[in-house]
Protein backbone atom coordinates (compact mmCIF):
# COMPACT_ATOMS: atom_id res chain seq x y z
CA UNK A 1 26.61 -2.71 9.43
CA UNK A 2 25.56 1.02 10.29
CA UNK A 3 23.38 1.20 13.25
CA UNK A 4 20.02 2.41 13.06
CA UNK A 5 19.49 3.81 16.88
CA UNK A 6 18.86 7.51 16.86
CA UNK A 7 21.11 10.04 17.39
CA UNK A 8 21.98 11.76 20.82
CA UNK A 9 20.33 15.19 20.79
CA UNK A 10 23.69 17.08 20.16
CA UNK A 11 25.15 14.36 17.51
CA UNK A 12 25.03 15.91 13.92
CA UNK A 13 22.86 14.95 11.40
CA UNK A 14 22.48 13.99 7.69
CA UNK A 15 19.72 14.30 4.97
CA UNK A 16 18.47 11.67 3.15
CA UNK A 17 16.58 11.39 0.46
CA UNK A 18 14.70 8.27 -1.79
CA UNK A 19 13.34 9.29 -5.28
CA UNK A 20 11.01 6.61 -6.78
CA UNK A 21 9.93 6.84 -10.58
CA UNK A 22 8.09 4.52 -12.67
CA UNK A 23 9.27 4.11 -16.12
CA UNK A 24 6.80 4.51 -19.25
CA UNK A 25 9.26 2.06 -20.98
CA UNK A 26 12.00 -0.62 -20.55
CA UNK A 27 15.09 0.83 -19.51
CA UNK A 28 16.97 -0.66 -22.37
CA UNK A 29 13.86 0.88 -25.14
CA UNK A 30 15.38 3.50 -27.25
CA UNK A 31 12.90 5.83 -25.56
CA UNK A 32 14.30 5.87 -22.25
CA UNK A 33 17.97 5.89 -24.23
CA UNK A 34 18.39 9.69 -23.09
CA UNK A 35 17.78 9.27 -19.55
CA UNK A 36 20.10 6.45 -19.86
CA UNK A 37 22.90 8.73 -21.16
CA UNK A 38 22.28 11.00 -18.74
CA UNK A 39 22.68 8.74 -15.65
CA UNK A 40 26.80 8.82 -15.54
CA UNK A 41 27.07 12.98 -15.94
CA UNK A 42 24.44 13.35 -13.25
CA UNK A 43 26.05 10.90 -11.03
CA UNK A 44 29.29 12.18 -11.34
CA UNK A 45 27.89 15.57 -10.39
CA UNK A 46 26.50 14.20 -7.65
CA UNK A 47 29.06 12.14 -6.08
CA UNK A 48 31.22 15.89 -6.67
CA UNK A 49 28.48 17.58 -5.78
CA UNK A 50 29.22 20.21 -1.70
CA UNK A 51 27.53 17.72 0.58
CA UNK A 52 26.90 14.96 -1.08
CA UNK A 53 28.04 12.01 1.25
CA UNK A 54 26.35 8.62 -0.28
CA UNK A 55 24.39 6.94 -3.07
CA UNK A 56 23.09 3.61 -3.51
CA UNK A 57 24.81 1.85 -6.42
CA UNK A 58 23.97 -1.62 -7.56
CA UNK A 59 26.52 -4.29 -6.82
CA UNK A 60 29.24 -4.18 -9.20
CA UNK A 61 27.19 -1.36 -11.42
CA UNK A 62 27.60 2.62 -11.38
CA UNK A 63 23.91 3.02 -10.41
CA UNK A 64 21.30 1.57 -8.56
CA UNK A 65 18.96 1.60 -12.15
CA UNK A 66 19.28 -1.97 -12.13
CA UNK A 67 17.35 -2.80 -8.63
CA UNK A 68 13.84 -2.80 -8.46
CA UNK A 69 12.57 -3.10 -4.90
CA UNK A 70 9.24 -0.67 -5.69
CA UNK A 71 8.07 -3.08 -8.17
CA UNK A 72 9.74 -4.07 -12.23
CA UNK A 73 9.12 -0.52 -13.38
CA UNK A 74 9.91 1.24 -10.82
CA UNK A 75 13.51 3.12 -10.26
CA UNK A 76 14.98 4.15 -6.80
CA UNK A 77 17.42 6.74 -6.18
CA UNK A 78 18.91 6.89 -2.60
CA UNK A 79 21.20 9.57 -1.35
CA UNK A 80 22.74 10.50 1.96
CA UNK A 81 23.17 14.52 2.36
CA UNK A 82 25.24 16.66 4.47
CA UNK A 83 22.50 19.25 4.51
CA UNK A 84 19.13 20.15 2.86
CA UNK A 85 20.80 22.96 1.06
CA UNK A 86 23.62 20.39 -0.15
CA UNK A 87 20.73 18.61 -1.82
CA UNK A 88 18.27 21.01 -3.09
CA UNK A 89 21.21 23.14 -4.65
CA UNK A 90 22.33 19.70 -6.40
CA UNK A 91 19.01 18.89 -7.51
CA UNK A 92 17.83 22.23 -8.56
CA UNK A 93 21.52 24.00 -9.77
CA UNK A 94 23.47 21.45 -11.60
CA UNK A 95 22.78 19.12 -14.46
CA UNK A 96 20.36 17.06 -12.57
CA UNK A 97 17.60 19.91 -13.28
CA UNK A 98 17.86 18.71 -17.20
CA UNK A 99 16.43 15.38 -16.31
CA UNK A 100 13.89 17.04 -13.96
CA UNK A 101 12.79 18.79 -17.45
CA UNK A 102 12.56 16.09 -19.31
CA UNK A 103 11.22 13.28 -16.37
CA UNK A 104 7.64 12.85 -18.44
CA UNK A 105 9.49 11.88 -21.12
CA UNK A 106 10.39 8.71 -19.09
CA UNK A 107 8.57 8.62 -16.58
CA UNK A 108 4.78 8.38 -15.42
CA UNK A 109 3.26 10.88 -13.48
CA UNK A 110 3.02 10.08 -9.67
CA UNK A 111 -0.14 10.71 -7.99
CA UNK A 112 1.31 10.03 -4.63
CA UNK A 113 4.36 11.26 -3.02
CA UNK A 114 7.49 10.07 -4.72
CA UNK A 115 10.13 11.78 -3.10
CA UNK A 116 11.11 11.46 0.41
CA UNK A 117 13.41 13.22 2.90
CA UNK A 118 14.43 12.15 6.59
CA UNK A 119 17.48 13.05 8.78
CA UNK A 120 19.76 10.23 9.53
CA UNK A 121 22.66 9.88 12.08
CA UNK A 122 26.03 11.07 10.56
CA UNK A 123 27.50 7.97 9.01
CA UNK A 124 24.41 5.96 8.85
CA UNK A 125 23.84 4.61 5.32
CA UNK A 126 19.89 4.09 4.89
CA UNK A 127 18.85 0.64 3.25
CA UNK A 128 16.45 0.67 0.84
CA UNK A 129 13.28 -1.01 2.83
CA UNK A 130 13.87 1.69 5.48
CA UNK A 131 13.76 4.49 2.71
CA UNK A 132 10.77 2.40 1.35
CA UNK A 133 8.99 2.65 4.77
CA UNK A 134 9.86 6.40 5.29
CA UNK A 135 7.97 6.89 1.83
CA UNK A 136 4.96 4.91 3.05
CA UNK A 137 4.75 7.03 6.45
CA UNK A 138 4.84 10.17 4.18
CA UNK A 139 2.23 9.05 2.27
CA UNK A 140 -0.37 7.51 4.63
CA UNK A 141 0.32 10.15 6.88
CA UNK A 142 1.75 13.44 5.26
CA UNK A 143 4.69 15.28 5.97
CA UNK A 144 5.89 15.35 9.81
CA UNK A 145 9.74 15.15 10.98
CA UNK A 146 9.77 11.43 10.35
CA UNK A 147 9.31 11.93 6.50
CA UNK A 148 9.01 15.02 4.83
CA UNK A 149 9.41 17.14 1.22
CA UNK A 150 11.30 19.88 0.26
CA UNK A 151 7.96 21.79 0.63
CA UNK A 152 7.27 20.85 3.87
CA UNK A 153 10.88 20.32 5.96
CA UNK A 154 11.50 19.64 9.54
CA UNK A 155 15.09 20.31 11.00
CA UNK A 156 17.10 17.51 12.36
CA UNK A 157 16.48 18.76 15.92
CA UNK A 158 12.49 18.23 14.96
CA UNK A 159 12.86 14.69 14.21
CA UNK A 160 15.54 13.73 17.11
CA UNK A 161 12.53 15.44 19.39
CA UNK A 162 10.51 12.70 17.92
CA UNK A 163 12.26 9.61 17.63
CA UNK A 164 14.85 10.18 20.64
C-alpha cells in the first residue's frame, strides 16, 4: 500500500488527475458503441504517452469503464502524471482530443466541475475515494492547490506549502 503522508518540500512530485462523466446511455447501447471502440487506442496512447506514469484499470479488465463509484452512470478515469504538460499535451495532442469532440455524443453535460487535478508524492497511486474527495473540495470550494483545473493550476511547491 502507497502511503498517503505528504511529501518533504524537496521530494518530486506527480500530477494527478480524475475525469468523471455521466453516460446518456448504457455502456453496452449501440449509442455509446463508438466511445467503446475508442477506449483501447486511447489507452494505449496513454499508457505510451511522455509522462504518463499510472491509470486505474478494473481488476482483470483493460479499463476502469466497468467501476462505478460516482453513481451507475457515471464513468471515472484516474491517471497519475509526471507533469502537467505530460497530461495536457496527452489530452489535448493525441487521439484522446477525438473523444473530447465527440463527449456529448455520450455523455451529459456537467454543470459542476468534472475534472480534477492534484499533485501527489512520486510513486503514490491515488485511490479512487481520495480522487472522489479532491473533486468534492474543488467543487464546494473552487480551485486552490489542494484541487485544481487546467484553467486554474497551482505548482507542486503550492500545494506541499499547504498540506506539509
Amino acid at each position: 500500500m502507497t502511503s498517503s503522508r505528504p511529501a518533504p518540500n524537496d521530494a518530486p512530485a506527480q500530477l494527478a488527475q480524475l475525469n468523471v462523466a455521466t453516460l446518456l446511455h448504457p455502456v453496452d447501447d449501440p449509442r455509446i458503441a463508438p466511445f467503446v471502440e475508442m477506449l483501447d487506442p486511447v489507452n494505449a496512447a496513454a499508457d505510451g504517452a511522455p509522462g504518463f506514469v499510472w491509470r486505474l484499470v478494473e481488476d482483470g479488465a483493460a479499463d476502469a469503464t466497468g467501476l462505478r463509484p460516482a453513481g451507475p452512470d457515471v464513468i471515472v478515469n484516474l491517471s497519475v502524471w509526471e507533469s502537467q504538460d505530460a497530461l495536457w499535451q496527452f489530452a489535448y495532442r493525441s487521439g484522446h482530443l477525438e473523444a473530447m469532440r465527440r463527449r456529448r455524443e455520450w455523455f451529459a453535460r456537467h454543470v459542476e466541475a468534472h475534472l480534477v487535478l492534484w499533485w501527489v508524492p512520486a510513486g503514490h497511486r491515488p485511490t479512487v475515494a481520495e480522487a472522489l474527495e479532491r473533486l468534492a473540495h474543488l467543487r464546494a470550494h473552487g480551485p486552490s492547490p489542494r484541487a485544481f483545473t487546467f484553467a486554474s493550476a497551482h505548482s507542486a511547491a503550492e500545494a506541499r506549502s499547504v498540506t506539509g
